[in-house]
Every structure is written in structure tokens, then in C-alpha cells.
N, C-alpha and C. Protein backbone atom coordinates (compact mmCIF):
# COMPACT_ATOMS: atom_id res chain seq x y z
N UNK A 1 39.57 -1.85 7.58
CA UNK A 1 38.42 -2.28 6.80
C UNK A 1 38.74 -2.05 5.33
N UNK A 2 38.45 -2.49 4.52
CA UNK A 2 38.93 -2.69 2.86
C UNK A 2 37.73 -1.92 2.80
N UNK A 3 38.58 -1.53 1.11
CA UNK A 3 37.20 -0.30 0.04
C UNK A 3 36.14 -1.15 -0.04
N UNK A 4 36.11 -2.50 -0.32
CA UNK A 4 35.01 -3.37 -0.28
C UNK A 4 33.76 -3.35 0.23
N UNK A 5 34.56 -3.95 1.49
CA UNK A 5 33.51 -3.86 2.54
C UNK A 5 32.65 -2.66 2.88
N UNK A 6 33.39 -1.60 2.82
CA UNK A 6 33.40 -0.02 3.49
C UNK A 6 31.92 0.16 2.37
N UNK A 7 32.02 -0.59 1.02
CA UNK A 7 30.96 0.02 0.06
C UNK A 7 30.24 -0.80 0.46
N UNK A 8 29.70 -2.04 0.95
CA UNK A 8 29.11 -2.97 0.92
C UNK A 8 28.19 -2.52 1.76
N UNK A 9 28.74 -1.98 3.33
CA UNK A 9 28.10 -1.36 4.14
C UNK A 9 27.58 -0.20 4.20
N UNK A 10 28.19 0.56 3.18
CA UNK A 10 27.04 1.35 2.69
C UNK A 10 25.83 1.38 1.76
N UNK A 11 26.58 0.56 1.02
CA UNK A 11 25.49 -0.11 0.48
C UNK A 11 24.07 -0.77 1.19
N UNK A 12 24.34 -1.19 2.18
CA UNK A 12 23.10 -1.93 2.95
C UNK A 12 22.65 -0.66 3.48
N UNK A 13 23.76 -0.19 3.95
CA UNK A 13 22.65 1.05 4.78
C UNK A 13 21.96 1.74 4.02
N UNK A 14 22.46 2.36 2.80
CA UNK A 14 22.05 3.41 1.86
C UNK A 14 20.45 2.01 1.58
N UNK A 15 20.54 0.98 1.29
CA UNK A 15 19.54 0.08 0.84
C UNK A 15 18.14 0.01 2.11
N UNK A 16 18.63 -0.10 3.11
CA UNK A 16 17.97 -0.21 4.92
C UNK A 16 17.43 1.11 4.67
N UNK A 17 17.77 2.53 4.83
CA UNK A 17 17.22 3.61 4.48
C UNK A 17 16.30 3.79 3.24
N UNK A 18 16.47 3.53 2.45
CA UNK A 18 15.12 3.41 1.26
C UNK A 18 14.15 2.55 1.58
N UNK A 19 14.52 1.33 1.90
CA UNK A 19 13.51 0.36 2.63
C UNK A 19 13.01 0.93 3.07
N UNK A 20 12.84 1.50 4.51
CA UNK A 20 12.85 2.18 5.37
C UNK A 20 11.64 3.70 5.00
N UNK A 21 12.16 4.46 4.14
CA UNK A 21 11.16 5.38 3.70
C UNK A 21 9.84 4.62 2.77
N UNK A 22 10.48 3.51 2.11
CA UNK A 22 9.16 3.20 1.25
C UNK A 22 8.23 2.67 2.32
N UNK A 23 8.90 2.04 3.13
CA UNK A 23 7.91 1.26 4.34
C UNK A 23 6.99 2.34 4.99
N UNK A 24 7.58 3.46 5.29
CA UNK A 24 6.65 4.30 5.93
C UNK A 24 5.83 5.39 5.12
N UNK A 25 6.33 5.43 3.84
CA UNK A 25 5.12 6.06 2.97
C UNK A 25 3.97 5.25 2.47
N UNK A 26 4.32 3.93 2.20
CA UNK A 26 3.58 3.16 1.87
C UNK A 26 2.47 2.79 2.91
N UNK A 27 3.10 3.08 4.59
CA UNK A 27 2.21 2.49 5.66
C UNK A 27 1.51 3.79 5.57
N UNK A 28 2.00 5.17 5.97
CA UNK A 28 1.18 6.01 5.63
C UNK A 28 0.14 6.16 5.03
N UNK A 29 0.16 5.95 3.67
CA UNK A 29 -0.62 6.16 2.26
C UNK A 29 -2.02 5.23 2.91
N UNK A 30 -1.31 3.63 2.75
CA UNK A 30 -2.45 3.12 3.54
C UNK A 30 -3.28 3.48 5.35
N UNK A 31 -2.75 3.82 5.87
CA UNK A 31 -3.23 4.26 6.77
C UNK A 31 -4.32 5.53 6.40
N UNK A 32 -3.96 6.46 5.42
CA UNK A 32 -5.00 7.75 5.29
C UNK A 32 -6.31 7.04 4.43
N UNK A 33 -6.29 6.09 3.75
CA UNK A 33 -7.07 5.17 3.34
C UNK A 33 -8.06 4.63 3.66
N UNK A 34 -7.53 3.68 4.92
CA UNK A 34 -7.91 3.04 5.43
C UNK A 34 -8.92 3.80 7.15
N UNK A 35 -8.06 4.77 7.66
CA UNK A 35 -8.53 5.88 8.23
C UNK A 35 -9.91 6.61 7.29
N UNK A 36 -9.40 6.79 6.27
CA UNK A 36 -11.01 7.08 5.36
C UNK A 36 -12.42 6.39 5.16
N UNK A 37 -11.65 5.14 5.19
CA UNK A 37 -12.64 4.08 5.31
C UNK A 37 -13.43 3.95 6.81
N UNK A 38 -12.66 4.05 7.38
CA UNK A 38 -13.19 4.48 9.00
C UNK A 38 -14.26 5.02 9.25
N UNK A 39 -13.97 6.41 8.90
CA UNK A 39 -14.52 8.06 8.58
C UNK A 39 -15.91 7.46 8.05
N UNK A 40 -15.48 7.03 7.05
CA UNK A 40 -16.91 6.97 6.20
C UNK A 40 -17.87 6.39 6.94
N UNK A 41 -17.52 4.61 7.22
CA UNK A 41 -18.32 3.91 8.52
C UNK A 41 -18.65 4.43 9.69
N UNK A 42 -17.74 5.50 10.02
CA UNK A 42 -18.49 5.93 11.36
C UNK A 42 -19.49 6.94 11.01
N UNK A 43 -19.35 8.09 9.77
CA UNK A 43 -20.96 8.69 9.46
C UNK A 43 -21.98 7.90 9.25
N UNK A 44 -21.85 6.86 8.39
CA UNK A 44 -23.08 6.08 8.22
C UNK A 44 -23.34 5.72 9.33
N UNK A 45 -22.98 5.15 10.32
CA UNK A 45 -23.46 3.90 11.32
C UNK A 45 -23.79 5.47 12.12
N UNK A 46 -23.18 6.57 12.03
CA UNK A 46 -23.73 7.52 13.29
C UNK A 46 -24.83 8.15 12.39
N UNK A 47 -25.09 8.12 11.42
CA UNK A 47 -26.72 8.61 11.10
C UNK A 47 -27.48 7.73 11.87
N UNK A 48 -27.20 6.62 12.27
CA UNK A 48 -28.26 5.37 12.54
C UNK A 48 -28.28 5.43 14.17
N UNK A 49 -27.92 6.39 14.37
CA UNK A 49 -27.67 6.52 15.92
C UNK A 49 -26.66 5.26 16.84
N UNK A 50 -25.66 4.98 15.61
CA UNK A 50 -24.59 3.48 16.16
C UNK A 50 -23.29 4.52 16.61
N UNK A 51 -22.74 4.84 17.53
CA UNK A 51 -21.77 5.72 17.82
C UNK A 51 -20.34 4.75 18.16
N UNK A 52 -19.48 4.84 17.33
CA UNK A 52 -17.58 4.22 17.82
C UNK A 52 -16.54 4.75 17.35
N UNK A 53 -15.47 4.24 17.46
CA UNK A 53 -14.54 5.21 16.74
C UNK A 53 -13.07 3.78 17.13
N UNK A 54 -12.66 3.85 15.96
CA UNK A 54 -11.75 2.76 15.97
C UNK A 54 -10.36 3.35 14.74
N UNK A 55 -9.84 4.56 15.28
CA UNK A 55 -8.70 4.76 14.49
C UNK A 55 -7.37 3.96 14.82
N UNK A 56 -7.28 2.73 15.90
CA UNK A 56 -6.21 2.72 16.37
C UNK A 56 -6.00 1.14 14.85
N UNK A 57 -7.59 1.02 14.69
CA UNK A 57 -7.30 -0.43 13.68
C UNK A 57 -6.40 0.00 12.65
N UNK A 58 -6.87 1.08 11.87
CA UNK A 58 -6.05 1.58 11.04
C UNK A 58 -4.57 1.44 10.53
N UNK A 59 -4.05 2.07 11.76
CA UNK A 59 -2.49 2.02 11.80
C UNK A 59 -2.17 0.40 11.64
N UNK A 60 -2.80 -0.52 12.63
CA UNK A 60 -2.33 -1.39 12.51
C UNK A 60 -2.16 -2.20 11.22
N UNK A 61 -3.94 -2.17 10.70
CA UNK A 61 -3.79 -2.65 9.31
C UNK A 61 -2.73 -2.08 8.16
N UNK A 62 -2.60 -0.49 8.34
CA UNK A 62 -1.75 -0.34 7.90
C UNK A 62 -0.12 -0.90 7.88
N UNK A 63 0.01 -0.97 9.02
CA UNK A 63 2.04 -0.99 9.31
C UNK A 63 1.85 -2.69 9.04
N UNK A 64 0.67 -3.51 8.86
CA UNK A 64 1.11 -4.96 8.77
C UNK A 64 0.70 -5.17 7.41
N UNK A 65 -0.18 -4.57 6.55
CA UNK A 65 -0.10 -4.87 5.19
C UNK A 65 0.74 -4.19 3.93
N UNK A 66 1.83 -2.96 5.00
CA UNK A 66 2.54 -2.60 4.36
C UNK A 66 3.69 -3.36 4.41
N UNK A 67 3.90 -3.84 5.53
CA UNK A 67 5.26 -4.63 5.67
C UNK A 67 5.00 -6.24 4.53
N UNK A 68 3.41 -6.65 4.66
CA UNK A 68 3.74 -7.83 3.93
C UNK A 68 3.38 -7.12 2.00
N UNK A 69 2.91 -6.36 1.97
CA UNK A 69 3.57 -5.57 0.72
C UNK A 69 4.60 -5.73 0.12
N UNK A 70 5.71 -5.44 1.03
CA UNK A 70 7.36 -5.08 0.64
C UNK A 70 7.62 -6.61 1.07
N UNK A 71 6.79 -7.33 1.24
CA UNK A 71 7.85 -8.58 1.80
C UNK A 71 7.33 -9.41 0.05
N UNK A 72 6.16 -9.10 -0.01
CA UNK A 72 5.97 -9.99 -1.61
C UNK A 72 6.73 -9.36 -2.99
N UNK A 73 6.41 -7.69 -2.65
CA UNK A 73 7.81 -7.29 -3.02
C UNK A 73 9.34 -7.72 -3.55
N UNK A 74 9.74 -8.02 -2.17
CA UNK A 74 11.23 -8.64 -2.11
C UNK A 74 11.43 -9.85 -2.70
N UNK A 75 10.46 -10.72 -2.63
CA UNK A 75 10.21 -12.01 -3.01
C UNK A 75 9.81 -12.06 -4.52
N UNK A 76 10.05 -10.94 -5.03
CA UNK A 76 9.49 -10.91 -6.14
C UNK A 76 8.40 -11.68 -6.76
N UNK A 77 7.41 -11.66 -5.87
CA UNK A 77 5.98 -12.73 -6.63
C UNK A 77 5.56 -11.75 -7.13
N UNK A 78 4.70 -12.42 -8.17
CA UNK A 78 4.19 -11.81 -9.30
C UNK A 78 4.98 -11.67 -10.13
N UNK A 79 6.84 -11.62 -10.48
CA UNK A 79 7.14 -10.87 -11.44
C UNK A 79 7.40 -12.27 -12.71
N UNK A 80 6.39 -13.03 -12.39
CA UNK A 80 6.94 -14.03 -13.64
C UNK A 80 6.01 -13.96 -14.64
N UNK A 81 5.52 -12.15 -15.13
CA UNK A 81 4.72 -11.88 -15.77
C UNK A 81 4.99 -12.23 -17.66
N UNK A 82 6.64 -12.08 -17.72
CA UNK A 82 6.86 -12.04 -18.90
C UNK A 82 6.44 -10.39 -19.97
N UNK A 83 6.58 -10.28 -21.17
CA UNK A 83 6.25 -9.39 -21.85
C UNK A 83 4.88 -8.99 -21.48
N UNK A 84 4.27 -7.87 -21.23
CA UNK A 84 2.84 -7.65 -20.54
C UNK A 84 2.76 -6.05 -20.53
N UNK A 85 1.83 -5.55 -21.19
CA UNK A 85 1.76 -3.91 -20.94
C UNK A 85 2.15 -3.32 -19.96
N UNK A 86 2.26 -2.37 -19.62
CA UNK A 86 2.32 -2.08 -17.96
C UNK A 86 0.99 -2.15 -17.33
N UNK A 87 -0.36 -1.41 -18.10
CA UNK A 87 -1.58 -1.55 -17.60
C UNK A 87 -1.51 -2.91 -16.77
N UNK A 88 -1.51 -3.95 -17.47
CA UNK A 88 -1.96 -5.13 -17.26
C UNK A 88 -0.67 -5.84 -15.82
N UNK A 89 0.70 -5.29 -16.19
CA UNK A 89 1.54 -5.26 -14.92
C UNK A 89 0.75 -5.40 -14.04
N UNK A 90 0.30 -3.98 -13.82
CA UNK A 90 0.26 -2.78 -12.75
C UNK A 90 -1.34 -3.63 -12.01
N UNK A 91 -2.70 -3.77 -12.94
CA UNK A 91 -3.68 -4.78 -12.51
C UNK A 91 -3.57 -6.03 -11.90
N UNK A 92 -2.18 -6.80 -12.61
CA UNK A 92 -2.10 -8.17 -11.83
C UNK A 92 -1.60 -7.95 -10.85
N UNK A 93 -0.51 -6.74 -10.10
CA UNK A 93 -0.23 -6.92 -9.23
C UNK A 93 -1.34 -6.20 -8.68
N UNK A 94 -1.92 -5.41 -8.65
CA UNK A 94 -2.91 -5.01 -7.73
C UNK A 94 -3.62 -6.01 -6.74
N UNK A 95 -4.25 -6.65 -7.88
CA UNK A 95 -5.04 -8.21 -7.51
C UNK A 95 -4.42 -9.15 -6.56
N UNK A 96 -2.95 -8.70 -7.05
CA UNK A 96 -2.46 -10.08 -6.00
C UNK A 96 -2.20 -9.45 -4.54
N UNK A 97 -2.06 -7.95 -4.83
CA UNK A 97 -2.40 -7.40 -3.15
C UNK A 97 -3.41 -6.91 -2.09
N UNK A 98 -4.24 -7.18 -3.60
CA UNK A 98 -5.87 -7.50 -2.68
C UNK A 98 -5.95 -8.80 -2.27
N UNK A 99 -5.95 -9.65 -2.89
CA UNK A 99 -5.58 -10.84 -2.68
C UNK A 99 -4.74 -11.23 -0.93
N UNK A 100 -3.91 -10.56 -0.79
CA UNK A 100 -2.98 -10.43 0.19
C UNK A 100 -3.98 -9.90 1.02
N UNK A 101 -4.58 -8.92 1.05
CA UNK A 101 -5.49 -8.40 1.77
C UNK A 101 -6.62 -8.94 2.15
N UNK A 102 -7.25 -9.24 0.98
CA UNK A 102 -8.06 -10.47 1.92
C UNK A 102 -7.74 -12.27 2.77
N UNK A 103 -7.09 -12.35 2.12
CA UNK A 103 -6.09 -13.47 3.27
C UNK A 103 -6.04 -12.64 4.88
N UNK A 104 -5.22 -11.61 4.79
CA UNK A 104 -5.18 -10.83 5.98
C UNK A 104 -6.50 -10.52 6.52
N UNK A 105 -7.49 -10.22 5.91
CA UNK A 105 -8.66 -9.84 6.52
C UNK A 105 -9.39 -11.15 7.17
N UNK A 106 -8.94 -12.08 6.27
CA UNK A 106 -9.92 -13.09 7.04
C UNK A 106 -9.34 -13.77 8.12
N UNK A 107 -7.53 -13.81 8.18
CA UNK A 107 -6.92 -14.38 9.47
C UNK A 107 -7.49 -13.17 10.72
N UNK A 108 -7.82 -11.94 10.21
CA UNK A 108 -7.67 -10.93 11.78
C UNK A 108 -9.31 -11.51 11.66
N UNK A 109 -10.12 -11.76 10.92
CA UNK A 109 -11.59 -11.90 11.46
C UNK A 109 -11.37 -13.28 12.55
N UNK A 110 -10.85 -14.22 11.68
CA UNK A 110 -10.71 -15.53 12.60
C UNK A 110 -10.25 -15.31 14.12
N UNK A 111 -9.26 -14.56 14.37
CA UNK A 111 -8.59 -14.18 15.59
C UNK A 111 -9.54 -13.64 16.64
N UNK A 112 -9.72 -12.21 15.76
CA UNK A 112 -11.24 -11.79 16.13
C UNK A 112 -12.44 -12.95 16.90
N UNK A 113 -12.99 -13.42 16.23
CA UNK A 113 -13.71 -14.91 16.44
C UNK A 113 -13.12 -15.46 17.54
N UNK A 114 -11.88 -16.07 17.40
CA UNK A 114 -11.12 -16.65 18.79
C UNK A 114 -11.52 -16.43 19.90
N UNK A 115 -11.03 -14.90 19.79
CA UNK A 115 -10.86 -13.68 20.91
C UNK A 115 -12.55 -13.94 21.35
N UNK A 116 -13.34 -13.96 20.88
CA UNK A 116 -14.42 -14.31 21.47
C UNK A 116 -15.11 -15.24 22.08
N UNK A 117 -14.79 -16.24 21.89
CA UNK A 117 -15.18 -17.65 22.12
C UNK A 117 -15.93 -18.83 21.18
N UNK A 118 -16.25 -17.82 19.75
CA UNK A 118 -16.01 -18.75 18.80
C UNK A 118 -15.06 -19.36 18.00
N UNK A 119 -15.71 -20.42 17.25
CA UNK A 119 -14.38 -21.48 16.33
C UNK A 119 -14.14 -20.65 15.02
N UNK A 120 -13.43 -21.33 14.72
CA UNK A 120 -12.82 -20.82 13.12
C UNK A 120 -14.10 -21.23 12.27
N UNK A 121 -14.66 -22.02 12.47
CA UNK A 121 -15.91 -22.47 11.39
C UNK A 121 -17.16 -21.27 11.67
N UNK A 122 -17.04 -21.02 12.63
CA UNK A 122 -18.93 -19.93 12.70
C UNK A 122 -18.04 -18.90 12.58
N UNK A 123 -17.10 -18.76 12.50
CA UNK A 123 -16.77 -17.09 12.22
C UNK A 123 -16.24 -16.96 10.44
N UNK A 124 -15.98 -17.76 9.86
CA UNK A 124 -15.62 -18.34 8.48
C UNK A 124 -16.97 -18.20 7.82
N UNK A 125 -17.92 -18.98 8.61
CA UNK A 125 -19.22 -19.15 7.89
C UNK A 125 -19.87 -17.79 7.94
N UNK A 126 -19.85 -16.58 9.09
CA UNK A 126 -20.32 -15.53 9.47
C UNK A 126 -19.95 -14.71 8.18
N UNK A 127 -18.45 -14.86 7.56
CA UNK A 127 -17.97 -14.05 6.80
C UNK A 127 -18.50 -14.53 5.65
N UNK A 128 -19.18 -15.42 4.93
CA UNK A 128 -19.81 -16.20 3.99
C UNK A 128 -21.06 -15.79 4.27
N UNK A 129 -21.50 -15.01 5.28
CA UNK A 129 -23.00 -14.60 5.31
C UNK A 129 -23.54 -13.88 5.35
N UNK A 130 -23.58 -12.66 6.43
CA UNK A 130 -24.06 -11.19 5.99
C UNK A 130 -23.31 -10.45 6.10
N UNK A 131 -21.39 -10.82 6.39
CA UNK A 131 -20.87 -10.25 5.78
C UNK A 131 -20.07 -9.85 4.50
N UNK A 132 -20.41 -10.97 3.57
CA UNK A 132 -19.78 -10.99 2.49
C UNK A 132 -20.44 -9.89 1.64
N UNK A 133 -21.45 -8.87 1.79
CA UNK A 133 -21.96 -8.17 0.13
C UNK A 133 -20.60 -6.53 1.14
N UNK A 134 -20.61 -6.72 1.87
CA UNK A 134 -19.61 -5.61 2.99
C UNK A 134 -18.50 -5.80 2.83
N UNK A 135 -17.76 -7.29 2.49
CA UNK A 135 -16.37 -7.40 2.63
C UNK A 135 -16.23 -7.16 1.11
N UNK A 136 -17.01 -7.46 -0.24
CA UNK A 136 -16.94 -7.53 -1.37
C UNK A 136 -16.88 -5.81 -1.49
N UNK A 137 -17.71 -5.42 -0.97
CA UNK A 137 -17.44 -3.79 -1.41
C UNK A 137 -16.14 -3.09 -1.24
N UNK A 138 -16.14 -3.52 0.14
CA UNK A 138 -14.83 -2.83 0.99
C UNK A 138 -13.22 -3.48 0.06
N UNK A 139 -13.35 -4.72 -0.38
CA UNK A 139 -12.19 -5.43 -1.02
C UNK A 139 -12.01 -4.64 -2.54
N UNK A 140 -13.78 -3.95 -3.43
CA UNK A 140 -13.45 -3.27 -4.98
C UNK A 140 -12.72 -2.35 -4.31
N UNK A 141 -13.24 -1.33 -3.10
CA UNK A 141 -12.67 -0.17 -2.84
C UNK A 141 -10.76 -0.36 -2.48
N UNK A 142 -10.64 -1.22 -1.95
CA UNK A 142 -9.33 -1.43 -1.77
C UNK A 142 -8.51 -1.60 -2.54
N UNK A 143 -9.42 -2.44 -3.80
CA UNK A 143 -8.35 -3.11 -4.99
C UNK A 143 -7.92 -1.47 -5.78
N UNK A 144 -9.15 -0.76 -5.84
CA UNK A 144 -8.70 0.77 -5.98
C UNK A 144 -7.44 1.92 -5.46
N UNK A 145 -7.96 1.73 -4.52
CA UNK A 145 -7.06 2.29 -3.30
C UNK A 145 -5.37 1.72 -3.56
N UNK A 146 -5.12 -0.07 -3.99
CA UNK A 146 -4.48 -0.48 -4.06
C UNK A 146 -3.38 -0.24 -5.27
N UNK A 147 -4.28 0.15 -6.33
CA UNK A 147 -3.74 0.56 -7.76
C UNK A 147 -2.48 1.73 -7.76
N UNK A 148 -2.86 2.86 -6.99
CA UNK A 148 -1.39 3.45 -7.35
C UNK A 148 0.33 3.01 -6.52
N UNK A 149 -0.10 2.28 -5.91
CA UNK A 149 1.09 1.56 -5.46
C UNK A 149 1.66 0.65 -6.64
N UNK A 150 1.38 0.13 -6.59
CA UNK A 150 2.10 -1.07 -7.97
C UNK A 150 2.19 -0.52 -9.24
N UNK A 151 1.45 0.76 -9.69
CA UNK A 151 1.37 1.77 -10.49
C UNK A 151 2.96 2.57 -10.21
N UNK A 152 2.87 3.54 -9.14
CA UNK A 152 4.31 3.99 -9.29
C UNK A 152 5.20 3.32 -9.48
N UNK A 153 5.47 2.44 -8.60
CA UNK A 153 6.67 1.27 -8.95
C UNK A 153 7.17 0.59 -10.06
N UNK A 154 6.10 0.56 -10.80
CA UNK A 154 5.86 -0.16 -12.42
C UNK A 154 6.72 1.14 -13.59
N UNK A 155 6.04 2.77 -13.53
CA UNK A 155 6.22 3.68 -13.52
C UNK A 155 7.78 3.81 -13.39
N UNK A 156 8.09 3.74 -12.51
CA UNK A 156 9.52 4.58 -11.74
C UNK A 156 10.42 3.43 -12.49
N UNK A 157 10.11 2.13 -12.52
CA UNK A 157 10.77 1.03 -13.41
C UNK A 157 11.01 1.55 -14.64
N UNK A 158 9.70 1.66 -15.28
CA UNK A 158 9.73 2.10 -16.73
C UNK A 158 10.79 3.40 -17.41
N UNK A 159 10.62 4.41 -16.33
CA UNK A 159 11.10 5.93 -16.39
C UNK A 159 13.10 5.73 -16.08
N UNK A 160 13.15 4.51 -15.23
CA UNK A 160 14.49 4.91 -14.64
C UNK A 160 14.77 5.45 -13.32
N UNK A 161 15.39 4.91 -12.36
CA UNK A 161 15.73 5.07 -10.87
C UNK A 161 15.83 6.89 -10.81
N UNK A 162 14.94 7.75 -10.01
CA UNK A 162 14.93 8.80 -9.67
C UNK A 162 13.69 9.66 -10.50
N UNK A 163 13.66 9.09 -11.88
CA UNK A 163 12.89 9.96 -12.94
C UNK A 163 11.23 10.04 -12.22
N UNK A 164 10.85 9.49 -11.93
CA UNK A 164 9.12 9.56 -11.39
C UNK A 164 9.38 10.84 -10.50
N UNK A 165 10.20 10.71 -9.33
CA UNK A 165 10.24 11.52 -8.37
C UNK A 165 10.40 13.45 -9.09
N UNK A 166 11.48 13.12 -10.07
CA UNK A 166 11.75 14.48 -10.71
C UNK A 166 10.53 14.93 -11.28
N UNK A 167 9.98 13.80 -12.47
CA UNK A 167 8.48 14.32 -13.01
C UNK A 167 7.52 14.99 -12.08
N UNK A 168 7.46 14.18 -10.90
CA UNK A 168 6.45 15.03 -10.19
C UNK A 168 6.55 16.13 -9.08
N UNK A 169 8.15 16.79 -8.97
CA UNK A 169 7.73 17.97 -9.16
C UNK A 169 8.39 18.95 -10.02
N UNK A 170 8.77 18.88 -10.88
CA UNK A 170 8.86 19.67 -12.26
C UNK A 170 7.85 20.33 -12.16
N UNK A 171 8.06 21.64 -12.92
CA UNK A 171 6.90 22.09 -13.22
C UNK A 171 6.26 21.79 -13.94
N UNK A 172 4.73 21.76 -14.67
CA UNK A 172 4.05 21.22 -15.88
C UNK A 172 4.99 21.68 -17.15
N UNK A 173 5.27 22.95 -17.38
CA UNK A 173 6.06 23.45 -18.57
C UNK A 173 6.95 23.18 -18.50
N UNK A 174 7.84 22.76 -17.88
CA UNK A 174 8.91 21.23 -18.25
C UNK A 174 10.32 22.84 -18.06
N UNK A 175 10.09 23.61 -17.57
CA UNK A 175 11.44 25.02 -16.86
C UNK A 175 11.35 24.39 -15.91
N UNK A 176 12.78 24.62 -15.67
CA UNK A 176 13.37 25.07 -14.15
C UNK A 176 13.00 26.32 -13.85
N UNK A 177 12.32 26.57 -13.50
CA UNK A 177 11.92 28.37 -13.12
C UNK A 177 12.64 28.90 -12.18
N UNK A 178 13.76 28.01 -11.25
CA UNK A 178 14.89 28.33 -10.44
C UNK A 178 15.89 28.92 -11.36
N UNK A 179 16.29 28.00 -12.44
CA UNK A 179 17.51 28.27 -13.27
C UNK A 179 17.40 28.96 -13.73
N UNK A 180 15.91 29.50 -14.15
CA UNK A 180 15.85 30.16 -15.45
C UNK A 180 15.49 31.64 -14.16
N UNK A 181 14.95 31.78 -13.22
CA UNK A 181 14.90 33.00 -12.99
C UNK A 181 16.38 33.71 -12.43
N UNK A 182 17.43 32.76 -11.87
CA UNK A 182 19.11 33.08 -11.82
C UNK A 182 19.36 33.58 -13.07
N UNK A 183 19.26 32.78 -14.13
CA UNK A 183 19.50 33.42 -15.66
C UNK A 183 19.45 34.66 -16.06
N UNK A 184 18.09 35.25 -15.69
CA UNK A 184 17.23 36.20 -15.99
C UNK A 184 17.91 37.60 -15.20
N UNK A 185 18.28 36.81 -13.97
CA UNK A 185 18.49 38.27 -12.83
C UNK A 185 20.26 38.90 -13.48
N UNK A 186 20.52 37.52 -14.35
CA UNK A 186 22.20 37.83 -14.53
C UNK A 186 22.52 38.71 -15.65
């Protein structure tokens, strides 16, 4: 096998492995989120004496809007921002993964619908009716929720490959309190 190749393939792998962790912090992150969002709906609806429990949606929403995350990601949409603050970066992409999110929300409602024995039109129109002041809330809270993702990334761009990760855990007073207490003992 040539030096080439030998780097190439590590290269993918070393690349497959980062993939790989961002995919599952990112599904994570959204999952404790989205699990929150849960939480919350099931106190309210159980003050009202409505009793369920649906943690398994979670994960799912999670591991499928993280994967199409990293897939708009890869595809680099959005980045034909040009010169643009980072604020304003970091907002447009938010938007466009709420955006993503509600696309997704309304194909699993439609399915949903299917799965029942209605059409795509009364379950379309359903979501245009008493559930839209519910999906509008749940979509600000998300676009929230959504912000520090496209935030670090924007961040870790700005700072340089590794620097975000070091900043946060440095200590605030900017010592090594490792180095400096070896120093100290010497």
C-alpha cells in the first residue's frame, strides 16, 4: 500500500470518527431537548388529568433531525452568505434548521394522518387549525433550542480547529493550574 493511500485512509477514518461524534452529540443535545419538551407536555396535560408518556418519539426525532442537520451541513446550504457578522451567520442558519424542522414535522404529521386513515389534505388542514398557535410555539422554542448549534460551529470556525474546545475548559483565569501547580511543587 503507498504513503498515499495509507494517509488517505486515515484520513477518512480519522474524518468517519468526527462525523461520527458530532452525530451523536448533536443527536444527544437534541434528544435532552426535545425529551424536555416532552416533560413539560406531560405535566401540563397531567394537571388536566390527560396521562402518556412518549419518550421513545424523542430519540427518534432526535437521531433523524440530527442526521439531516449534518447532511445540510455537508451540502453546505446556507453558506452562500457572503461577508455577514457572525450574529447574523449563526440566525440564518438557525432559521434554515427550523425550517428543516418544520418540513420534518409536517411530513411525520402527514404519515401520522396516513397511519390513520386520513388524507394528506384533513391532516394538512388539521395542522392549519387548532394546531397551528401549538406548532408556532413549539417551532420559537426550537428555533431557540436550535441556536447554539450553528453558534458553536460558526464559533469554532472563527477561533480555529480545536480552539472552542480548549476555551471551554480552561480555566476562567486563563492558568493551567496543572502546570503551574508542577511548577510550584519543583
Amino acid at each position: 500500500m503507498t504513503v498515499e493511500k495509507t494517509r488517505a485512509t486515515v484520513t477518512i477514518a480519522q474524518r468517519a470518527k468526527r462525523e461520527l461524534q458530532e452525530y451523536a452529540l448533536l443527536s444527544a443535545y437534541l434528544y435532552v431537548c426535545f425529551g424536555a419538551l416532552v416533560l413539560y407536555k406531560m405535566a401540563i396535560l397531567g394537571s388536566q388529568g390527560v396521562h402518556f408518556s412518549a419518550f421513545g418519539i424523542p430519540v427518534v426525532k432526535a437521531l433523524i433531525l440530527g442526521k439531516f442537520i449534518l447532511l445540510v451541513h455537508a451540502v453546505k446550504l446556507g453558506e452562500r452568505y457572503g461577508r455577514l457578522p457572525l450574529v447574523s451567520v449563526i440566525a440564518y442558519k438557525a432559521a434554515l434548521y427550523l425550517l428543516l424542522l418544520i418540513v420534518l414535522s409536517i411530513a411525520e404529521e402527514a404519515i401520522v394522518g396516513l397511519s390513520k386513515g386520513r388524507t394528506i389534505a384533513e391532516t394538512l388542514a388539521e395542522i392549519g387549525g387548532d394546531k397551528l398557535p401549538g406548532m408556532l410555539a413549539t417551532s420559537l422554542i426550537m428555533l431557540l433550542i436550535l441556536i447554539p448549534y450553528p453558534a458553536s460551529r460558526e464559533f469554532a470556525v472563527a477561533l480555529g480547529e480545536g480552539r472552542l474546545w480548549g476555551l471551554l475548559f480552561e480555566y476562567r483565569d486563563g492558568v493551567d493550574h496543572e502546570r503551574s501547580t508542577r511548577v510550584a511543587k519543583e
